[in-house]
C-alpha atoms as a PDB file:
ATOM      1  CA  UNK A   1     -46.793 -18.222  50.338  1.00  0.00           C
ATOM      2  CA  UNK A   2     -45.125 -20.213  47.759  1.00  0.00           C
ATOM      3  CA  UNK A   3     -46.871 -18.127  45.162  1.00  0.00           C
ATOM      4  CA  UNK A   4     -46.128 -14.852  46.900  1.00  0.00           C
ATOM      5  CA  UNK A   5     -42.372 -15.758  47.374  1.00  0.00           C
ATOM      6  CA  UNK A   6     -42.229 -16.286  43.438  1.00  0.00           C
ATOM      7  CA  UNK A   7     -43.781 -12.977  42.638  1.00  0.00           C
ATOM      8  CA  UNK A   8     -41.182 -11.248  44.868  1.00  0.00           C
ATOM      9  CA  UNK A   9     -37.722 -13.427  42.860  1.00  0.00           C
ATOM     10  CA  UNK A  10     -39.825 -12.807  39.466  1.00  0.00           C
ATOM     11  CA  UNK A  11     -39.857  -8.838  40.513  1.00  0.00           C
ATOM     12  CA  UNK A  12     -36.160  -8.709  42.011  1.00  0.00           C
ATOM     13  CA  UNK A  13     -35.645 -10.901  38.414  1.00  0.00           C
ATOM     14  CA  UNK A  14     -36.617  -7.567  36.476  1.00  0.00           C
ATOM     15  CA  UNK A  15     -35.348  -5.094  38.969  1.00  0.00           C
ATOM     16  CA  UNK A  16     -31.645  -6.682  38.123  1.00  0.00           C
ATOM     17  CA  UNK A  17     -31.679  -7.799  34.460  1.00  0.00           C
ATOM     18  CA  UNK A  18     -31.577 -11.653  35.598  1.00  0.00           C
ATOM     19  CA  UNK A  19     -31.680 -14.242  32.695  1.00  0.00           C
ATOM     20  CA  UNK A  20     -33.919 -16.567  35.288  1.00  0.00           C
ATOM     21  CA  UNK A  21     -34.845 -17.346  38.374  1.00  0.00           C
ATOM     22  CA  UNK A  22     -31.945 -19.517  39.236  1.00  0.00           C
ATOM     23  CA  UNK A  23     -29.444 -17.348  39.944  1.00  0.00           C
ATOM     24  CA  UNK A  24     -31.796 -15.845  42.608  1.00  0.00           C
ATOM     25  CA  UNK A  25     -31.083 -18.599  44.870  1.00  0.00           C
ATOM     26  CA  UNK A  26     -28.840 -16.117  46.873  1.00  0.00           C
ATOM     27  CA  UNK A  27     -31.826 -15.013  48.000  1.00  0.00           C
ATOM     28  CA  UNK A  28     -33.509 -17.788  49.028  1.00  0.00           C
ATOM     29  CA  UNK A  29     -32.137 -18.736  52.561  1.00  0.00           C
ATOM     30  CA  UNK A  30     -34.089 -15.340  53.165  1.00  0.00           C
ATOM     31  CA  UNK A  31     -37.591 -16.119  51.306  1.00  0.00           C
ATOM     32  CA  UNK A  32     -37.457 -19.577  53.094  1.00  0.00           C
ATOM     33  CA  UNK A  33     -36.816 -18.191  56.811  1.00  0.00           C
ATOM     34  CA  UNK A  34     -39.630 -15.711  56.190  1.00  0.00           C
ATOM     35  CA  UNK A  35     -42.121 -18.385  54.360  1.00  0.00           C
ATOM     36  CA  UNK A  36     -41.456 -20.442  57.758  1.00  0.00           C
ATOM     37  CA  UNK A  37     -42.047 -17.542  60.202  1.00  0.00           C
ATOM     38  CA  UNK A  38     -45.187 -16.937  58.110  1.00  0.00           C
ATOM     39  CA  UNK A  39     -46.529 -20.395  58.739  1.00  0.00           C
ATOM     40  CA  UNK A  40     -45.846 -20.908  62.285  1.00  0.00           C
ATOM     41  CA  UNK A  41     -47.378 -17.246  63.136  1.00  0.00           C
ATOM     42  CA  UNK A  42     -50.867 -18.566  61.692  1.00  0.00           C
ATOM     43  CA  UNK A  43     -50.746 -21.061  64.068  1.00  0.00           C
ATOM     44  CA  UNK A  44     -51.196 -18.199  66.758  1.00  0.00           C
ATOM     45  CA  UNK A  45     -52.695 -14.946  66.262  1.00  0.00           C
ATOM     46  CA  UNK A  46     -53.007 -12.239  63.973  1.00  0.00           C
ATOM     47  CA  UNK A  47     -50.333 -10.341  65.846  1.00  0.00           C
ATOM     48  CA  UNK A  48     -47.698 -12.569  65.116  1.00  0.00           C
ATOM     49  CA  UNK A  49     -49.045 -13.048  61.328  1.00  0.00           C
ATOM     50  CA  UNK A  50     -48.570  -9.322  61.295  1.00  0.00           C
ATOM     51  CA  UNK A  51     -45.095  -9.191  62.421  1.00  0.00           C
ATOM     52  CA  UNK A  52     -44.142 -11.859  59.945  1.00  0.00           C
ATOM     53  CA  UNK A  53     -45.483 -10.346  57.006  1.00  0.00           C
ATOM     54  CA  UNK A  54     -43.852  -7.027  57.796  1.00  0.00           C
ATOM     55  CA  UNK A  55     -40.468  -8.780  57.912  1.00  0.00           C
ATOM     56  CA  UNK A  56     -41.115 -10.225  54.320  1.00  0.00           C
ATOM     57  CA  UNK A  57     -41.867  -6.782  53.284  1.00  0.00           C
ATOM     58  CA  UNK A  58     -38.856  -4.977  54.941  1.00  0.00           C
ATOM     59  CA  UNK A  59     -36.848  -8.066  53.343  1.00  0.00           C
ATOM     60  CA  UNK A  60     -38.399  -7.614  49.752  1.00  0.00           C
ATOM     61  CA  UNK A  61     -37.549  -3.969  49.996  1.00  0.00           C
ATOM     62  CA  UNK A  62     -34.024  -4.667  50.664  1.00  0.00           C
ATOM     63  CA  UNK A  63     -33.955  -7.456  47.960  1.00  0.00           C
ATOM     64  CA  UNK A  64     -35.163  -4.889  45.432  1.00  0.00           C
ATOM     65  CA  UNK A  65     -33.091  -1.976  45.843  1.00  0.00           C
ATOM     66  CA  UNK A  66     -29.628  -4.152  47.151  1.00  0.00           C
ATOM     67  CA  UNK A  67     -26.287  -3.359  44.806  1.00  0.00           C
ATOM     68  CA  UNK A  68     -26.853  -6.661  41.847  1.00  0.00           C
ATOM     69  CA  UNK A  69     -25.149  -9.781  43.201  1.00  0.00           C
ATOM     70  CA  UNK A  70     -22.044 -11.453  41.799  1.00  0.00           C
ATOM     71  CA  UNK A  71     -23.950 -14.427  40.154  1.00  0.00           C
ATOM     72  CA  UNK A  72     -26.360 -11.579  38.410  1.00  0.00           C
ATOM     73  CA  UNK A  73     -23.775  -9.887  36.910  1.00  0.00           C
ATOM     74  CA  UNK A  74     -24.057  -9.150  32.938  1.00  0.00           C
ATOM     75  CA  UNK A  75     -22.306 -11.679  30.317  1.00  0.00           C
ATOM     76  CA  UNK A  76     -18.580 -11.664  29.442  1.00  0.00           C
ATOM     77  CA  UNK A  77     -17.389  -9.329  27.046  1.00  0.00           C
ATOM     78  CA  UNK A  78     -17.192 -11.878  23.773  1.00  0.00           C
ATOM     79  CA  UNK A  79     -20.738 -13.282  24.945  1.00  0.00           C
ATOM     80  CA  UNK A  80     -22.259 -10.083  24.524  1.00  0.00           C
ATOM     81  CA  UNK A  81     -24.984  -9.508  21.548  1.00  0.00           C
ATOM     82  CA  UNK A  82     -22.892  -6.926  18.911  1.00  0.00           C
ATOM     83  CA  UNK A  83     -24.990  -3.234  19.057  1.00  0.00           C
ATOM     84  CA  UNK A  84     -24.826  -0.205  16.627  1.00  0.00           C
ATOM     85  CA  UNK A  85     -22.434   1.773  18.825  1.00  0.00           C
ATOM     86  CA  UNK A  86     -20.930   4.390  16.090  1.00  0.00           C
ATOM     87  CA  UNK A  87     -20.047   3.879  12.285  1.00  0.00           C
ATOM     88  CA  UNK A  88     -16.642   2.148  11.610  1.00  0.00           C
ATOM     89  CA  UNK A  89     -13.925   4.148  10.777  1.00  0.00           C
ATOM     90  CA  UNK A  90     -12.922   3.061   7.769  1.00  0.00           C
ATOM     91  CA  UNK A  91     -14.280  -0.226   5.370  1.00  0.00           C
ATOM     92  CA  UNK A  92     -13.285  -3.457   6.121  1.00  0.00           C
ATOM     93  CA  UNK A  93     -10.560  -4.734   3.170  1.00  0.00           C
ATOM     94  CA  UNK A  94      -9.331  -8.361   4.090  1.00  0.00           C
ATOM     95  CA  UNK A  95      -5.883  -9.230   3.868  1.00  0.00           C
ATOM     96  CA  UNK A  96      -4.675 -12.142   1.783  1.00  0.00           C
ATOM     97  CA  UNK A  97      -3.873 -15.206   3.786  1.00  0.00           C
ATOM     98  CA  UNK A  98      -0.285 -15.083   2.435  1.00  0.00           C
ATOM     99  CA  UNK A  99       0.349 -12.075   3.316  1.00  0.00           C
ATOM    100  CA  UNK A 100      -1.357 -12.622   7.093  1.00  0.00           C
ATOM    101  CA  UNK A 101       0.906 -15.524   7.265  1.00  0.00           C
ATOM    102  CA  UNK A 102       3.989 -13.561   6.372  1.00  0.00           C
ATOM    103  CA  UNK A 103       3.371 -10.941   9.265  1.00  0.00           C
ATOM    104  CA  UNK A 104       3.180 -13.494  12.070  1.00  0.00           C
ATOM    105  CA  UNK A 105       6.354 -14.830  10.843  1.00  0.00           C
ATOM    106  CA  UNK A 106       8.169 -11.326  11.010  1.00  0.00           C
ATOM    107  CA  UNK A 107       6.815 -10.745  14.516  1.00  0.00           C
ATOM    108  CA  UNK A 108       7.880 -14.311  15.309  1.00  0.00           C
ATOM    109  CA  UNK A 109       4.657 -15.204  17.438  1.00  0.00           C
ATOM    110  CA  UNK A 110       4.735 -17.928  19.661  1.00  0.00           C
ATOM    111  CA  UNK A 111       2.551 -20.293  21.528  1.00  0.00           C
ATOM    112  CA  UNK A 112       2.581 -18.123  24.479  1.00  0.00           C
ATOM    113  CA  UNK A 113       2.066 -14.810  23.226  1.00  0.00           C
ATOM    114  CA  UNK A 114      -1.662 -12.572  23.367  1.00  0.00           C
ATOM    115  CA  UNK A 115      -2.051 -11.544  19.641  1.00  0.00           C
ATOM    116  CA  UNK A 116      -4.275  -8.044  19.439  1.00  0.00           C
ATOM    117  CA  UNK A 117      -6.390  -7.236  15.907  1.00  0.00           C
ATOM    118  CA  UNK A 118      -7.586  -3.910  16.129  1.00  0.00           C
ATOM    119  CA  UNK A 119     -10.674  -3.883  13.814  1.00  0.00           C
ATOM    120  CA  UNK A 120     -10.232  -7.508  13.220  1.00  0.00           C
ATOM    121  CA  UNK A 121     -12.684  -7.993  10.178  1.00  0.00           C
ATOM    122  CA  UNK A 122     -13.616 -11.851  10.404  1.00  0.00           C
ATOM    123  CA  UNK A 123     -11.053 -12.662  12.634  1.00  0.00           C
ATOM    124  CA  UNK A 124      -8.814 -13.969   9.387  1.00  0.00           C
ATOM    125  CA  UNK A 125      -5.768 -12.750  11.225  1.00  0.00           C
ATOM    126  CA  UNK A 126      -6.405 -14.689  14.741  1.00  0.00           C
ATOM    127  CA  UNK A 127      -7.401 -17.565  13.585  1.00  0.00           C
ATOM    128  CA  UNK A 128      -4.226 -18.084  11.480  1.00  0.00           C
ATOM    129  CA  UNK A 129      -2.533 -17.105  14.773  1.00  0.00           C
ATOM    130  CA  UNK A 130      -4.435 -19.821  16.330  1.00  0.00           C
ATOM    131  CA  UNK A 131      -4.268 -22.651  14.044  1.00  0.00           C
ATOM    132  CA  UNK A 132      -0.374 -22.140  12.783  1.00  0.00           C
ATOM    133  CA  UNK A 133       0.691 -21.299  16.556  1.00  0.00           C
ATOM    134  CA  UNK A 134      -1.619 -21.857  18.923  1.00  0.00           C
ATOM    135  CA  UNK A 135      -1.736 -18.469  20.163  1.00  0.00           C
ATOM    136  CA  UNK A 136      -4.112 -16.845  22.210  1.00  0.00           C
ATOM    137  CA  UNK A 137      -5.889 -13.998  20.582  1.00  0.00           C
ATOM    138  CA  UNK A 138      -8.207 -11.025  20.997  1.00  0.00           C
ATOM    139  CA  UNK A 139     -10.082  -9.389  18.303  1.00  0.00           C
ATOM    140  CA  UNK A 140     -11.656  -5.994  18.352  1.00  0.00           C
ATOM    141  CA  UNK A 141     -14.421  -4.601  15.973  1.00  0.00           C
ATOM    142  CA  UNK A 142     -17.322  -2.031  16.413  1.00  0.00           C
ATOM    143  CA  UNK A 143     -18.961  -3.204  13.224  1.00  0.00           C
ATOM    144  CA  UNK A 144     -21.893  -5.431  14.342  1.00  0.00           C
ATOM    145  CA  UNK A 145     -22.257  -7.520  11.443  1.00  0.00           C
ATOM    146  CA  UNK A 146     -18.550  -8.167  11.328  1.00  0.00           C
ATOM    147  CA  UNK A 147     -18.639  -9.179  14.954  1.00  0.00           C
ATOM    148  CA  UNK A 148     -21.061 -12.023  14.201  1.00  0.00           C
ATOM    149  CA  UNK A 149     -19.062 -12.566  11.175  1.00  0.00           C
ATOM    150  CA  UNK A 150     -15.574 -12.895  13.358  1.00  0.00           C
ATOM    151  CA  UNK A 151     -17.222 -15.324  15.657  1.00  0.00           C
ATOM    152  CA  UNK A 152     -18.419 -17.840  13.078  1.00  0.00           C
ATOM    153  CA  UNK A 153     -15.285 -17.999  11.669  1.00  0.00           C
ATOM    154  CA  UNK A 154     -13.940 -18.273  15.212  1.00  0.00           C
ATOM    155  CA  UNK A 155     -16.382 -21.439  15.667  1.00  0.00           C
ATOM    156  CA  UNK A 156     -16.346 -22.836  12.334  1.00  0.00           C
ATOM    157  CA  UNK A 157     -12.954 -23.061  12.681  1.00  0.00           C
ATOM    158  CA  UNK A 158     -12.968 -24.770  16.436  1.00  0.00           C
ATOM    159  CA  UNK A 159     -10.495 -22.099  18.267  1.00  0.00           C
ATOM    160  CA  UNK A 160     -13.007 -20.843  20.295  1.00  0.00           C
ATOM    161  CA  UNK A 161     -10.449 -21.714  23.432  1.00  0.00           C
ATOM    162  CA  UNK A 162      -7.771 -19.401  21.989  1.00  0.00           C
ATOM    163  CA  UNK A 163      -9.583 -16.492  20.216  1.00  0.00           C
ATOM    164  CA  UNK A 164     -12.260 -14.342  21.891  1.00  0.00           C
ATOM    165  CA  UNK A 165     -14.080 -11.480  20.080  1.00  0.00           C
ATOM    166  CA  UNK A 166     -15.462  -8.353  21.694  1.00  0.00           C
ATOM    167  CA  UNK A 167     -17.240  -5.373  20.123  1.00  0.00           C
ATOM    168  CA  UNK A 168     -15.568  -2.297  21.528  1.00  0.00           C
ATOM    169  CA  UNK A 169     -13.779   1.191  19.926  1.00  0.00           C
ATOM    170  CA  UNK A 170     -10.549   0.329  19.479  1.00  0.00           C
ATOM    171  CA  UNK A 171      -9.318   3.812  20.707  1.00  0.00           C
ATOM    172  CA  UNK A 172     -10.525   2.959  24.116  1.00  0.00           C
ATOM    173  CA  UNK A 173      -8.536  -0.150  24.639  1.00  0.00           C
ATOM    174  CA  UNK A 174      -5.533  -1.041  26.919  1.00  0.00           C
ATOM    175  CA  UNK A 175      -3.389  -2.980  25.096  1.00  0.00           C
ATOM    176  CA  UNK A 176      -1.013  -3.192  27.774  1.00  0.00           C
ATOM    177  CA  UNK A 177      -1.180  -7.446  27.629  1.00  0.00           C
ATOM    178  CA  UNK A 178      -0.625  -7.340  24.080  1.00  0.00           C
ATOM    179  CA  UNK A 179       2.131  -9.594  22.510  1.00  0.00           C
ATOM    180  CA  UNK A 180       1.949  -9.091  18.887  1.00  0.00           C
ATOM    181  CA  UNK A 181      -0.084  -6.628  17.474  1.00  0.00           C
ATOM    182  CA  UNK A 182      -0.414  -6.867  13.424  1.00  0.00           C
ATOM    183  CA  UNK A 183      -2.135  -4.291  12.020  1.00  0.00           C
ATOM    184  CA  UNK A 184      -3.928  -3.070   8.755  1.00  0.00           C
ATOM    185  CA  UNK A 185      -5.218   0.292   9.502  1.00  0.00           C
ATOM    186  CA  UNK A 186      -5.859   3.746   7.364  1.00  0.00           C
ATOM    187  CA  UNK A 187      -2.596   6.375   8.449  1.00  0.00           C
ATOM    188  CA  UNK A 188      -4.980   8.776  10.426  1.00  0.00           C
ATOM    189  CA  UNK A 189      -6.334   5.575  12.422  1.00  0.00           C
ATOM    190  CA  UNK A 190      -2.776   4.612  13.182  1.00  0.00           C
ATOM    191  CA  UNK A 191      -1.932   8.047  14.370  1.00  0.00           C
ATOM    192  CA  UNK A 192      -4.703   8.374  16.870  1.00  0.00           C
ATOM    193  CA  UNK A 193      -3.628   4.766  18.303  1.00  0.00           C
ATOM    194  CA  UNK A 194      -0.200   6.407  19.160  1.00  0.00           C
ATOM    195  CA  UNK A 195      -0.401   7.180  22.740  1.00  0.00           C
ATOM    196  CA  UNK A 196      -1.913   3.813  23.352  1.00  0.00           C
ATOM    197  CA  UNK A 197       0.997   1.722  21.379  1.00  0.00           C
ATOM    198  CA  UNK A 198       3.436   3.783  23.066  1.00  0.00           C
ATOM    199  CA  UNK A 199       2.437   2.552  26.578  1.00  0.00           C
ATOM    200  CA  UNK A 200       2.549  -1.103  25.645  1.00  0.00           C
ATOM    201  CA  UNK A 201       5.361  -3.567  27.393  1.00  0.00           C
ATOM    202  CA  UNK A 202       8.747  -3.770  26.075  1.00  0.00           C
ATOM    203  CA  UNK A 203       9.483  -6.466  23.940  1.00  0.00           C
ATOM    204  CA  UNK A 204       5.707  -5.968  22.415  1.00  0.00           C
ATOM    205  CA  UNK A 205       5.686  -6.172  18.624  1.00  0.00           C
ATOM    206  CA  UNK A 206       4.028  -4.693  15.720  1.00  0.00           C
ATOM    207  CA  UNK A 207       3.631  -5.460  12.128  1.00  0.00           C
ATOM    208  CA  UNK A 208       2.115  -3.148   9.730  1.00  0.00           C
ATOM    209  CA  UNK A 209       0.648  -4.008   6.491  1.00  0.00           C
ATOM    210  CA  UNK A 210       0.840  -1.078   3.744  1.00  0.00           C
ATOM    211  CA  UNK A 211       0.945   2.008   6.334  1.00  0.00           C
ATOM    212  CA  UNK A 212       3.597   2.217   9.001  1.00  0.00           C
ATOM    213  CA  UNK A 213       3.777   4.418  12.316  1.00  0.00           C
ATOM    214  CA  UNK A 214       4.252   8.744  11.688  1.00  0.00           C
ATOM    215  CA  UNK A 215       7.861   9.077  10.023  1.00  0.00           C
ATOM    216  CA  UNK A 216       9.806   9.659  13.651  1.00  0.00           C
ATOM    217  CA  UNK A 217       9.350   6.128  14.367  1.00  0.00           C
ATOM    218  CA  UNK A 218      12.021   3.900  13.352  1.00  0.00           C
ATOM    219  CA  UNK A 219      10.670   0.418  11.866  1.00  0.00           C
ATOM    220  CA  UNK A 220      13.489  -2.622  12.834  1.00  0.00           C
ATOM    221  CA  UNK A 221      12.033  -4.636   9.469  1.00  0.00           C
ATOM    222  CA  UNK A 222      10.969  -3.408   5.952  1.00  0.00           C
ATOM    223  CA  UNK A 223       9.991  -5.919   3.549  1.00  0.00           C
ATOM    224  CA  UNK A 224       7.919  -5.876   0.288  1.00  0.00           C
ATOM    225  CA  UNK A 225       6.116  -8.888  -0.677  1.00  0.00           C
ATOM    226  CA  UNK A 226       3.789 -10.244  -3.593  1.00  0.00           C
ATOM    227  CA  UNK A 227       0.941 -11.611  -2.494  1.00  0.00           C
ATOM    228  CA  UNK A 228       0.207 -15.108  -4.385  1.00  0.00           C
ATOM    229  CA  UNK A 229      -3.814 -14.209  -4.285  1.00  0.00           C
ATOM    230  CA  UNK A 230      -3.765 -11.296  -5.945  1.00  0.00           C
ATOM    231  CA  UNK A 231      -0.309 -10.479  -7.502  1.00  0.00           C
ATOM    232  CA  UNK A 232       0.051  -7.350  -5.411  1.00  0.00           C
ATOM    233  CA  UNK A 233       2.866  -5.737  -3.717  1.00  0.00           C
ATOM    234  CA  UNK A 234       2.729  -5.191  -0.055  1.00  0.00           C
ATOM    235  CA  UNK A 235       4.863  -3.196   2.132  1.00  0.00           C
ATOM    236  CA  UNK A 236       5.564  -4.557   5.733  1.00  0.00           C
ATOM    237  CA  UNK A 237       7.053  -3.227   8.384  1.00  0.00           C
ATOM    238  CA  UNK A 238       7.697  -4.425  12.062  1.00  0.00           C
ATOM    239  CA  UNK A 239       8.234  -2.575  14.888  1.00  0.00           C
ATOM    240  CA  UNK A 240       9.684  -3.314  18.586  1.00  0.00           C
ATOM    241  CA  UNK A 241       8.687  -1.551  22.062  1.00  0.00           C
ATOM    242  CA  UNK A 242      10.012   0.241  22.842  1.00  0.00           C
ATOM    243  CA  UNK A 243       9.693   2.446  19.951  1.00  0.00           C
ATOM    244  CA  UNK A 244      12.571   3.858  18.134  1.00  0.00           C
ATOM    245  CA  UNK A 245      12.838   7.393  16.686  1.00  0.00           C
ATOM    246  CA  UNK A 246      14.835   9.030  14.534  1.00  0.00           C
END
């Protein structure tokens, strides 16, 4: 029985995706109540061994084909092994740390804020966030390789409790929780991420490195800066939720 009773967890195991057999225990209480029936009904006749054994089938049916338990759910988001899901929309330029460090100052992040990175690159920007702040940050990329890349540089630099990374298409996302939102992005990527920007929370702001939102939109902050690293000028510009026009 003990054998049989393993077959049937190692079978619901691959029905379900489970990592192991331990998080089939929510099963158990079953397997064991049937194992038990089993081994009293020998102890009688074959009419009662029947019975038993048709119960453990009419259970492992059920087991099989029941909705995937809570504790077999999939992994979180930023646990989840990067995939090819499309090519990335544009190549990945880093910005220079001076310049990063410059656009969290203009949006004036705090300890308390959610910091969003739309195709976040190695995670340069939330890090900085991180370390200089303590902020809490997401980072989004669809990029595999720059995925794995973001999370070393999430671990090496030990803010794994503040920054999470998650492989997704940006112009899917809600960024309804976002507090700061910097942003280094080609014009026509910016454009499409209109209608989402627009629906974020008042008081949400944006900084954007080089290109700023479609002419209508008012910026509250335009600065140009030289970046120490490479003795280029950059153009920032911040922007506060709600969004002004012209």
């Amino acid at each position: 029985m003990e054998t049989l009773a393993r077959c049937l967890c190692e079978r619901i195991a691959a029905l379900h995706g489970a990592r192991n057999l331990n998080i089939l225990i929510g099963y158990m209480p079953l397997l064991r109540f049937v194992r038990l029936a089993l081994h009293h009904a020998q102890a009688f006749n074959q009419r009662f061994l029947f019975i038993a054994a048709a119960l453990f089938m009419l259970i492992a049916a059920a087991a099989m084909y029941a909705p995937v338990p809570a504790f077999a759910q999939s992994v979180l988001p930023e646990e989840q092994e990067p995939t090819r899901m499309r090519g990335p929309d544009a190549v990945y330029v880093g910005t220079p740390y001076d310049i990063i460090s410059t656009m969290l100052q203009m949006a004036e992040v705090k300890q308390n804020d959610m910091v969003y990175d739309l195709g976040c690159g190695d995670a340069r920007m939330l890090v900085l966030a991180a370390l200089k702040y303590g902020a809490r940050g997401i980072g989004y990329e669809i990029d595999p390789e720059l995925v794995i890349r973001s999370r070393q540089n999430v671990s090496k630099n030990n803010v794994q409790d503040l920054v999470r990374i998650i492989q997704a298409d940006i112009f899917t996302l809600d960024l309804s929780d976002v507090d700061v939102m910097p942003m280094y992005l080609h014009p026509d990527m910016i454009y499409r991420l209109i209608p989402q920007i627009e629906k974020m929370k008042p008081g949400s702001r944006l900084v954007l490195h080089e290109y700023g939102l479609p002419d209508i939109y008012i910026p509250d902050k335009k600065i140009t800066v030289t970046s120490s690293e490479d003795n280029a000028e950059r153009r920032l510009m911040l922007y506060t939720l709600p969004l002004k026009r012209e």
